[in-house]
Protein backbone atom coordinates (compact mmCIF):
# COMPACT_ATOMS: atom_id res chain seq x y z
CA UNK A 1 11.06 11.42 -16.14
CA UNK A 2 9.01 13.82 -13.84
CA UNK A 3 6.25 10.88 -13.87
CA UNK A 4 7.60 7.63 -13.73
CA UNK A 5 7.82 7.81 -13.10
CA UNK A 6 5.28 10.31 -12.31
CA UNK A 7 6.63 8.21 -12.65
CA UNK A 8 6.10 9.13 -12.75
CA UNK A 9 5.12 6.56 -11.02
CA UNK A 10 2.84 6.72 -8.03
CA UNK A 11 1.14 10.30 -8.44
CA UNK A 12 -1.52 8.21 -10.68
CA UNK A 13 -1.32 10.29 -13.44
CA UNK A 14 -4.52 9.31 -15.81
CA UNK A 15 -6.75 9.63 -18.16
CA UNK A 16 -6.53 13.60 -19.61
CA UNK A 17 -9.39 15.62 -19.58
CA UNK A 18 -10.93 17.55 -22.15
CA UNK A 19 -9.23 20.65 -20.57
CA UNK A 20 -5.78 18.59 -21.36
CA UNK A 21 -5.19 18.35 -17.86
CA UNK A 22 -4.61 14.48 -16.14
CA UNK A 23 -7.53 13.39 -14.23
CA UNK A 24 -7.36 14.25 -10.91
CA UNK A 25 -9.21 10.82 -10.20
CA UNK A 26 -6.38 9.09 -8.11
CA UNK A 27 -5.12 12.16 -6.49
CA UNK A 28 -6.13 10.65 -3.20
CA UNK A 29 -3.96 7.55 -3.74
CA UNK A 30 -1.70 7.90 -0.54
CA UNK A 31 2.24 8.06 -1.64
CA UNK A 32 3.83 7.53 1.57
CA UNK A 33 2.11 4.46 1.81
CA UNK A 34 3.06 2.74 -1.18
CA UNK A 35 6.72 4.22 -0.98
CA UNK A 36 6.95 2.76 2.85
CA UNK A 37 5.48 -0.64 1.62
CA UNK A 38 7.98 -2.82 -0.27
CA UNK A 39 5.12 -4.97 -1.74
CA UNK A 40 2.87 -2.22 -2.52
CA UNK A 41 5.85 -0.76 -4.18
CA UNK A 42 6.86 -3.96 -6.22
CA UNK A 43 3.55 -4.09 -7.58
CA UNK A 44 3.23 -0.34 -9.26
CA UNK A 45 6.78 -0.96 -10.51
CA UNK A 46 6.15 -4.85 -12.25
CA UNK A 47 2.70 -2.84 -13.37
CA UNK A 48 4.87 0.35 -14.83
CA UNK A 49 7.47 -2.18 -16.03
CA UNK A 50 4.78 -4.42 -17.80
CA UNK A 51 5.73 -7.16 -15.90
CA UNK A 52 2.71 -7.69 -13.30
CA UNK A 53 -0.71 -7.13 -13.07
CA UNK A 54 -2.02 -3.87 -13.10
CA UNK A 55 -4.63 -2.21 -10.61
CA UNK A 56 -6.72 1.15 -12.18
CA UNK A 57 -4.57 3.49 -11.60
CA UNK A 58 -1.16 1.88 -12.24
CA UNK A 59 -2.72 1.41 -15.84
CA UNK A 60 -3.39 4.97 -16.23
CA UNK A 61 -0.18 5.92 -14.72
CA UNK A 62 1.86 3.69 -17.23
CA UNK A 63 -0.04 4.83 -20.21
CA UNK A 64 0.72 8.55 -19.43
CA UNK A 65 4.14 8.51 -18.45
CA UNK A 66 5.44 8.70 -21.96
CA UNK A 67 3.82 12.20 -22.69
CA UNK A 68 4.25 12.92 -18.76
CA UNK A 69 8.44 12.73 -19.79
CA UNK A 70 7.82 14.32 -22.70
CA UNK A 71 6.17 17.47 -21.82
CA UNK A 72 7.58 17.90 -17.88
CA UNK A 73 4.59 17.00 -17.10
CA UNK A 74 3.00 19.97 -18.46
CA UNK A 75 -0.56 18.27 -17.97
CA UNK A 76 0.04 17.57 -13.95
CA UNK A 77 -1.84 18.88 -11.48
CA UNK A 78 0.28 20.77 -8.61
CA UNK A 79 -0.55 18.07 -6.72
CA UNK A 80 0.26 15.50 -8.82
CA UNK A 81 3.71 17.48 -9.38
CA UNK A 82 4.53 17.04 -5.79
CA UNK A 83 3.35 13.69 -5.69
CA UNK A 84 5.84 12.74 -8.69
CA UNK A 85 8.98 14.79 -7.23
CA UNK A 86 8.34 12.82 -3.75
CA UNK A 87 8.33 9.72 -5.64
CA UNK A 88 11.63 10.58 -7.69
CA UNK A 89 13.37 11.93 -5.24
CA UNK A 90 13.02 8.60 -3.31
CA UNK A 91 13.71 6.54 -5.91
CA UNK A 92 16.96 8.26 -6.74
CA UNK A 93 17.74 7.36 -3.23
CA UNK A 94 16.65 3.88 -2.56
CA UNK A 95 15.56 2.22 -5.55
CA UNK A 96 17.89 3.44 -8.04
CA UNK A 97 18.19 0.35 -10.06
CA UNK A 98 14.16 1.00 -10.43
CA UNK A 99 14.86 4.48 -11.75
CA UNK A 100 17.64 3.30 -14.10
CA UNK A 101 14.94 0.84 -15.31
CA UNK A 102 12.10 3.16 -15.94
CA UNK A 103 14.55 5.83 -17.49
CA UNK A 104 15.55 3.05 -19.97
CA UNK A 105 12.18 2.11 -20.75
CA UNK A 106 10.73 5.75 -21.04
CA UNK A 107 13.24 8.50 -21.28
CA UNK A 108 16.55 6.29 -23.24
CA UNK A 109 18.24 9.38 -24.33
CA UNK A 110 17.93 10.96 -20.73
CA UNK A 111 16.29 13.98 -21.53
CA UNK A 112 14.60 14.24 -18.19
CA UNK A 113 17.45 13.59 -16.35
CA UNK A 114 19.32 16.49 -18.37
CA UNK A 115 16.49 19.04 -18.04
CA UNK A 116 16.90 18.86 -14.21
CA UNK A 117 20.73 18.25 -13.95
CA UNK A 118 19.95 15.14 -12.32
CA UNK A 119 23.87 13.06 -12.05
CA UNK A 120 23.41 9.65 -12.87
């Protein structure tokens, strides 16, 4: 769940290239910001979640989490990597009913969790 959540979530993960890399399009989409912002943060969940409106990037981000999970995100760029371990790493720590949520949706047997020895 490297993405979600990549998700995973917030590194805006998008559109794959033809070198089968994500775009690097919304690299410059500033983390911290959203993670420090309760309503920016509400927003790229309910968007991940399919339960809000989605900006750009959110809708690229939801559509590639699946194969994000899937592959460890295999197609992430280092910075993109960082950018979904910060937001994972927080989410384990504050939002944790968010993560449980996202795992359910995209990772139900908890393979992601498993790969990285991550207790629930």
């Amino acid at each position: 769940m490297k993405v979600v959540i990549a998700l995973l979530l917030f590194a805006a993960v998008a559109i794959a290239k033809p070198a089968d890399m994500y775009t690097t399009k919304y690299d410059n989409i500033d983390i911290d910001e959203i993670l420090n912002n309760e309503r920016l943060y509400k927003k790229y969940i309910d968007c991940v979640m399919d339960k809000g409106t989605c900006t750009p990037d959110g809708k690229e981000l939801r559509k590639n989490i699946p194969d994000a999970i899937a592959t460890d995100c295999a197609k992430c760029s280092e910075h993109q990597k960082t950018g979904t371990d910060k937001v994972l790493n927080y989410m384990l720590k504050n939002k944790k009913a968010d993560y449980d949520e996202l795992e359910k949706k995209f990772d139900p047997k908890g393979e992601y969790r498993k790969r990285h020895n991550i207790k629930a």
